[in-house]
N, C-alpha and C. Protein backbone atom coordinates (compact mmCIF):
# COMPACT_ATOMS: atom_id res chain seq x y z
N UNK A 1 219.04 174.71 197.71
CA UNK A 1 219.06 173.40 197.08
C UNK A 1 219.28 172.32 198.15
N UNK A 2 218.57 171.28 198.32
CA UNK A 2 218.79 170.48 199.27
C UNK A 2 219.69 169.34 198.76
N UNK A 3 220.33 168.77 199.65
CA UNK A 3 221.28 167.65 199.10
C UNK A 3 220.58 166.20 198.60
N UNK A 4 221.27 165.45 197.62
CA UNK A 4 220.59 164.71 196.83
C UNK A 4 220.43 163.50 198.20
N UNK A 5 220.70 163.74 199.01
CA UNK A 5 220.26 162.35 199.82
C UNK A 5 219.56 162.65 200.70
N UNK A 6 218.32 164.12 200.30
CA UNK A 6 216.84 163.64 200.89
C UNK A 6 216.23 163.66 200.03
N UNK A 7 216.90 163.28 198.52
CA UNK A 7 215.96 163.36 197.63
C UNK A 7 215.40 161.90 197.99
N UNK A 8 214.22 161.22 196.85
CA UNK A 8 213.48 159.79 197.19
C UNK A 8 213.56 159.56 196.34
N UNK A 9 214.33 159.58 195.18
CA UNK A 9 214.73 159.22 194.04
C UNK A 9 216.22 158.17 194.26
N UNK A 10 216.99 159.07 195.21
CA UNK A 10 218.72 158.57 195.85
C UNK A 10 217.94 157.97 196.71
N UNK A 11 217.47 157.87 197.49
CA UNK A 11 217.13 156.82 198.25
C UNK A 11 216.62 155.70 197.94
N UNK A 12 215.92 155.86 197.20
CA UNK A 12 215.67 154.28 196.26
C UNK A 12 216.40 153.64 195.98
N UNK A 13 217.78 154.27 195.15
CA UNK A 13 218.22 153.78 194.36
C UNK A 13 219.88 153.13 195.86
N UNK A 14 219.47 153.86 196.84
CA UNK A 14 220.07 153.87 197.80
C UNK A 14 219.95 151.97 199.12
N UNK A 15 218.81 152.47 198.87
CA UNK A 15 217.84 150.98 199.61
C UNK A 15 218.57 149.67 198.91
N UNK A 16 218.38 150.22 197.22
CA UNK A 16 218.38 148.79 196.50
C UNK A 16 219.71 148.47 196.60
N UNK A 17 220.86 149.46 196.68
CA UNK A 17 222.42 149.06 196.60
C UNK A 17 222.04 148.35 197.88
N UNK A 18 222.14 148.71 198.94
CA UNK A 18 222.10 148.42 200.34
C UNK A 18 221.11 146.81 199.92
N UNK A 19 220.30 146.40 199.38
CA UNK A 19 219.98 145.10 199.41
C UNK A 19 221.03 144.24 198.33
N UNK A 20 221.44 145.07 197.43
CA UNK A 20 222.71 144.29 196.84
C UNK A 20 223.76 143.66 197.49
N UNK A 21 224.20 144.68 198.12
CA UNK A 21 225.33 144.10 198.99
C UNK A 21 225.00 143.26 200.33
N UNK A 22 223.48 143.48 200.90
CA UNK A 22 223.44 142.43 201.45
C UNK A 22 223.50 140.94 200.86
N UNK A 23 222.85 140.80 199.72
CA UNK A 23 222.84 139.45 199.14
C UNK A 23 224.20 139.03 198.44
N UNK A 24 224.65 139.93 198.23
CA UNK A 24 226.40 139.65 197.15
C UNK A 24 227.78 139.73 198.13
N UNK A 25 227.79 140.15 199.20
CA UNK A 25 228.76 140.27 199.93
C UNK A 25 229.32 139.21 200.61
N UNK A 26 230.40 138.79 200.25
CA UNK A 26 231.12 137.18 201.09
C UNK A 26 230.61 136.39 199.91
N UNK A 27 230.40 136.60 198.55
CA UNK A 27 230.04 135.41 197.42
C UNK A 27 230.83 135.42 196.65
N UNK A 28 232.41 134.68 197.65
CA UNK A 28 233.41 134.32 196.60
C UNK A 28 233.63 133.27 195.67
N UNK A 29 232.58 132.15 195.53
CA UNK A 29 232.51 131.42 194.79
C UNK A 29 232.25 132.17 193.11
N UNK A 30 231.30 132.91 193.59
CA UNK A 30 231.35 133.69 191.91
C UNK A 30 231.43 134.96 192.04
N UNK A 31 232.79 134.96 192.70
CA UNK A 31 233.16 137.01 192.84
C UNK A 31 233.00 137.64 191.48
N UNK A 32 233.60 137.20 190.40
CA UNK A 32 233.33 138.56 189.73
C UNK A 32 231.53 138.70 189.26
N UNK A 33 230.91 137.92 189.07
CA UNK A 33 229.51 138.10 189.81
C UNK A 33 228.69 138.80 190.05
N UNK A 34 229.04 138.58 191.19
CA UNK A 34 229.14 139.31 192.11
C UNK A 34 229.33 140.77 192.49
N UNK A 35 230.86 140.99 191.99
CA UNK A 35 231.14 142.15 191.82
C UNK A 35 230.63 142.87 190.66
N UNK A 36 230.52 142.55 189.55
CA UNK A 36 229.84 143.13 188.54
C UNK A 36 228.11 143.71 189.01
N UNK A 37 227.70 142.88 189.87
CA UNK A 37 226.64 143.48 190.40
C UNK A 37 226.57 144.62 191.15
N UNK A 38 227.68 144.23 192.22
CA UNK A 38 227.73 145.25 192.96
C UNK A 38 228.47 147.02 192.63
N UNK A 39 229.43 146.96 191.85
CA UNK A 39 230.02 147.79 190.71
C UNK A 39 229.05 148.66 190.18
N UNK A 40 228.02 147.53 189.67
CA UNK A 40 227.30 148.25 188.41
C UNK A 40 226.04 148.86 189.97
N UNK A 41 225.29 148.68 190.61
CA UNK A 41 224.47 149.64 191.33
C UNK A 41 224.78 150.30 192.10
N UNK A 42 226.34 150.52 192.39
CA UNK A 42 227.07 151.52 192.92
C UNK A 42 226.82 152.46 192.08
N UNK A 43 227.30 152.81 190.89
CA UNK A 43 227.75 153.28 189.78
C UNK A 43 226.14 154.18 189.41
N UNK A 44 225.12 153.12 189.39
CA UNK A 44 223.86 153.68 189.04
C UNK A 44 223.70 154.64 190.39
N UNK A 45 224.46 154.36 191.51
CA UNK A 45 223.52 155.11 192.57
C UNK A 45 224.03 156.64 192.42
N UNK A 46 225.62 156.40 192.46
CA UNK A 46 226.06 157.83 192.70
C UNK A 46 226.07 158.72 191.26
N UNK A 47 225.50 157.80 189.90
CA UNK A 47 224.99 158.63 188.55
C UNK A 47 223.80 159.30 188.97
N UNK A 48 222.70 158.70 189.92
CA UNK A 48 221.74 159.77 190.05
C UNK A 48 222.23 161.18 191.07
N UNK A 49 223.04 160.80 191.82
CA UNK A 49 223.41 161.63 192.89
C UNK A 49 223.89 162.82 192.11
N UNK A 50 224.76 162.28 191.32
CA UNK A 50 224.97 163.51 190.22
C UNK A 50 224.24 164.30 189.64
N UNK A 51 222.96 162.79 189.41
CA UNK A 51 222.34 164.02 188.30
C UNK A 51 221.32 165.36 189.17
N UNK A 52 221.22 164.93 190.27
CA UNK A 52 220.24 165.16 191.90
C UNK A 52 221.33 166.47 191.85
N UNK A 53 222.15 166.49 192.00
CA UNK A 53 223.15 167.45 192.61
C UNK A 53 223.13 168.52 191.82
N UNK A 54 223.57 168.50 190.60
CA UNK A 54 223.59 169.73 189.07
C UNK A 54 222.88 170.55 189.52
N UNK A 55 223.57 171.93 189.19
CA UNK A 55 222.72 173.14 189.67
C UNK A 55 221.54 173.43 188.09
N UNK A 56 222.56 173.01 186.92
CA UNK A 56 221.76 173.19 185.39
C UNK A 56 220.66 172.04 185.63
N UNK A 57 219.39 172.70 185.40
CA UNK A 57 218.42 171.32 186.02
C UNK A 57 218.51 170.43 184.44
N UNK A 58 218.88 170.96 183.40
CA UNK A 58 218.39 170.16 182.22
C UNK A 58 219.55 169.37 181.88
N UNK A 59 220.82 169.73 182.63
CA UNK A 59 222.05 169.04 182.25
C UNK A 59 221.90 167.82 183.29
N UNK A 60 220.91 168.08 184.42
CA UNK A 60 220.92 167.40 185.98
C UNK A 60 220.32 166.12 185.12
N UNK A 61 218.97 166.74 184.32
CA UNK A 61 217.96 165.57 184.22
C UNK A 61 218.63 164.81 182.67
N UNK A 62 219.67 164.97 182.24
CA UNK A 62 220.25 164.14 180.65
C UNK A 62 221.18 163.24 181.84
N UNK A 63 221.99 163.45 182.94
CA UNK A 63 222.58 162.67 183.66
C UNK A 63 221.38 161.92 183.87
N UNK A 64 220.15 161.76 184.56
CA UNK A 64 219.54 161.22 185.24
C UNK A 64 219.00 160.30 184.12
N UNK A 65 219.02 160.62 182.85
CA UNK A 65 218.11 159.94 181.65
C UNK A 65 219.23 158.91 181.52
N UNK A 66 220.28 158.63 181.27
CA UNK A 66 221.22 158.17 181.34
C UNK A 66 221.76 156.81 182.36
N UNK A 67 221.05 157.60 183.64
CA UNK A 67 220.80 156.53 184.37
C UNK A 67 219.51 155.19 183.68
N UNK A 68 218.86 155.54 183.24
CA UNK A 68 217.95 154.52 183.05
C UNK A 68 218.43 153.87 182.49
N UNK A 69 219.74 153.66 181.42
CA UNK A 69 220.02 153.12 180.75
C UNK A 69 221.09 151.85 181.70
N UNK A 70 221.94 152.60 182.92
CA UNK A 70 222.49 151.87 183.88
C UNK A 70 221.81 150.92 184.64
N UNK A 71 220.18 151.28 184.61
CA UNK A 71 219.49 150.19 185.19
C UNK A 71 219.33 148.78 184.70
N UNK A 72 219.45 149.13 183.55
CA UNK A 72 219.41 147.75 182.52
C UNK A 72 221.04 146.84 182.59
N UNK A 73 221.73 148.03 182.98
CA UNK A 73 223.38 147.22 183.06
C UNK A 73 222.70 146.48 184.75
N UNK A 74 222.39 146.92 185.63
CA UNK A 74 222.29 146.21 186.82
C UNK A 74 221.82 145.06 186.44
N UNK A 75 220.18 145.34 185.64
CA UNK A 75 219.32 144.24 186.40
C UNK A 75 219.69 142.99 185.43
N UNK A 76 220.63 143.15 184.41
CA UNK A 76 221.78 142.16 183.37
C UNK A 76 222.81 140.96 184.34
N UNK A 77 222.85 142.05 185.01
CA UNK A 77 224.40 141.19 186.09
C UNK A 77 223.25 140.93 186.85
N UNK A 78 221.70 141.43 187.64
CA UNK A 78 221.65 140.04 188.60
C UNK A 78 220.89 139.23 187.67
N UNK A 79 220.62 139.24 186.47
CA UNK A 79 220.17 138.14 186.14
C UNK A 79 220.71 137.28 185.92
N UNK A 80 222.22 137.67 185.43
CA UNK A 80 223.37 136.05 185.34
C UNK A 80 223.70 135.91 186.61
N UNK A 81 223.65 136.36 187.45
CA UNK A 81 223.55 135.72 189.02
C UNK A 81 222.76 134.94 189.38
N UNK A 82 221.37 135.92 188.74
CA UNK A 82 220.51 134.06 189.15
C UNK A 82 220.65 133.03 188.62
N UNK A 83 220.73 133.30 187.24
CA UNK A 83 220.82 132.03 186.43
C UNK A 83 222.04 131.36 186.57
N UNK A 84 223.02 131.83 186.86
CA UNK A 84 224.32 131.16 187.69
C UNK A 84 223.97 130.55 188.94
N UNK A 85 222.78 130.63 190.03
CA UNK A 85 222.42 130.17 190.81
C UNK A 85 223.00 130.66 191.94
N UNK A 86 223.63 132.35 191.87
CA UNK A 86 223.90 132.47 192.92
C UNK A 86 222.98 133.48 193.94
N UNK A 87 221.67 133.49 193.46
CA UNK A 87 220.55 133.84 194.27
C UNK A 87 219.66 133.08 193.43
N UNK A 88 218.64 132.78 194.73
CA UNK A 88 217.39 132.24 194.41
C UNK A 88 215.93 133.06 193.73
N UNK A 89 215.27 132.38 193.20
CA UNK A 89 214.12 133.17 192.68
C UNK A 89 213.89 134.27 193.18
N UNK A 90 213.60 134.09 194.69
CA UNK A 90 212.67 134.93 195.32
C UNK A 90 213.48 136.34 195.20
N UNK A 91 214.83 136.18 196.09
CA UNK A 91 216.01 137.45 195.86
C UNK A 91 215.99 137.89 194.78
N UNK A 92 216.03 136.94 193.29
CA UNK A 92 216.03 137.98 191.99
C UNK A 92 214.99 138.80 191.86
N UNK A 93 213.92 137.90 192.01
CA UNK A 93 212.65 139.02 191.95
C UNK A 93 212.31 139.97 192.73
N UNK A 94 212.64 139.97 193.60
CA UNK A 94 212.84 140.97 195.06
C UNK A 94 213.88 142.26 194.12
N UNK A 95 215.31 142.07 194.53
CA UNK A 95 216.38 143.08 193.63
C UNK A 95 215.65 143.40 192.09
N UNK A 96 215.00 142.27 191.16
CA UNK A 96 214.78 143.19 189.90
C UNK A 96 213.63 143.74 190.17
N UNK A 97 212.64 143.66 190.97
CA UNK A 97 211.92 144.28 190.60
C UNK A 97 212.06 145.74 191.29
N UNK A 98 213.18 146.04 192.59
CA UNK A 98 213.18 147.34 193.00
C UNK A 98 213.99 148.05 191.73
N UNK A 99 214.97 147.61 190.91
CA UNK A 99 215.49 148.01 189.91
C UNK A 99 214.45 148.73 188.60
N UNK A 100 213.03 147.89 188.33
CA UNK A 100 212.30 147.69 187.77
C UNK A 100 211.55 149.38 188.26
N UNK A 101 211.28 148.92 189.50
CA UNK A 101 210.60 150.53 190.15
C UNK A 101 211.41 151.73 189.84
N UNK A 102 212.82 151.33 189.92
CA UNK A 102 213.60 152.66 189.98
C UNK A 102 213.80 153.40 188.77
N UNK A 103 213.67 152.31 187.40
CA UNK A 103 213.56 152.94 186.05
C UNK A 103 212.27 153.79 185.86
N UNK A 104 211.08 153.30 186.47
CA UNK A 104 210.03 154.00 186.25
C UNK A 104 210.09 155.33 186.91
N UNK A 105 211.03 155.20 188.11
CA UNK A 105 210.65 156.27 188.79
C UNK A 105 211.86 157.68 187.70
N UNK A 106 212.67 156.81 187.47
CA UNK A 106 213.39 157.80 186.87
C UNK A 106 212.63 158.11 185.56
N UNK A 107 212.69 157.94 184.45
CA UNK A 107 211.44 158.28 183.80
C UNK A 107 210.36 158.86 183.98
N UNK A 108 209.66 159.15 185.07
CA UNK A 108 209.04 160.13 185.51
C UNK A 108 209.30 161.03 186.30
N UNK A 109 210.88 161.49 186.27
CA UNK A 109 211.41 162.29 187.07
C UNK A 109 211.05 163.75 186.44
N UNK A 110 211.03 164.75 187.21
CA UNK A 110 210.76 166.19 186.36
C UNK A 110 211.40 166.76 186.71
């Protein structure tokens, strides 16, 4: 079994934390925010890691279904970020739409 971080599923979901926290980190004007963003695609990342990890593949893939539902908690918090104005267009659409990719990809996970 190889470890879930050569899967390309964790890495996706890996990339996009890693662009979260570049854009949310030091934004104490609207920390909790902020943090709710960053919280919530933590949370989505290491739920797939879990579900990547499970030796039961069908218990692996109800964790992983589960995740899709966490994607929608992310791409919630950056949208009151943008609309709070604490990223600009381009960044929201940039972050939702890798969020956007990562539901699909999970959904077609096998």
């Amino acid at each position: 079994m190889t470890s879930f971080h050569e899967h390309k599923l964790w890495q996706e979901a890996y990339v996009a934390l890693m662009d979260v926290h570049e854009n949310f980190d030091g934004a104490e004007e609207n920390g909790e925010i902020a943090e709710k963003v960053t919280e919530s695609a933590t949370t989505l990342t290491a739920k797939i890691a879990d579900g990547l990890s499970r030796l039961d593949r069908r218990f692996g893939r109800q964790i992983l279904m589960d995740a899709i539902g966490m994607v929608a908690v992310v791409r919630t918090h950056l949208a009151v970020a943008w609309g709070r104005g604490l990223v600009d267009d381009e960044t929201f659409r940039a972050l939702d739409g890798k969020y956007d990719s990562l539901a699909v990809a999970l959904q077609n996970f096998h």
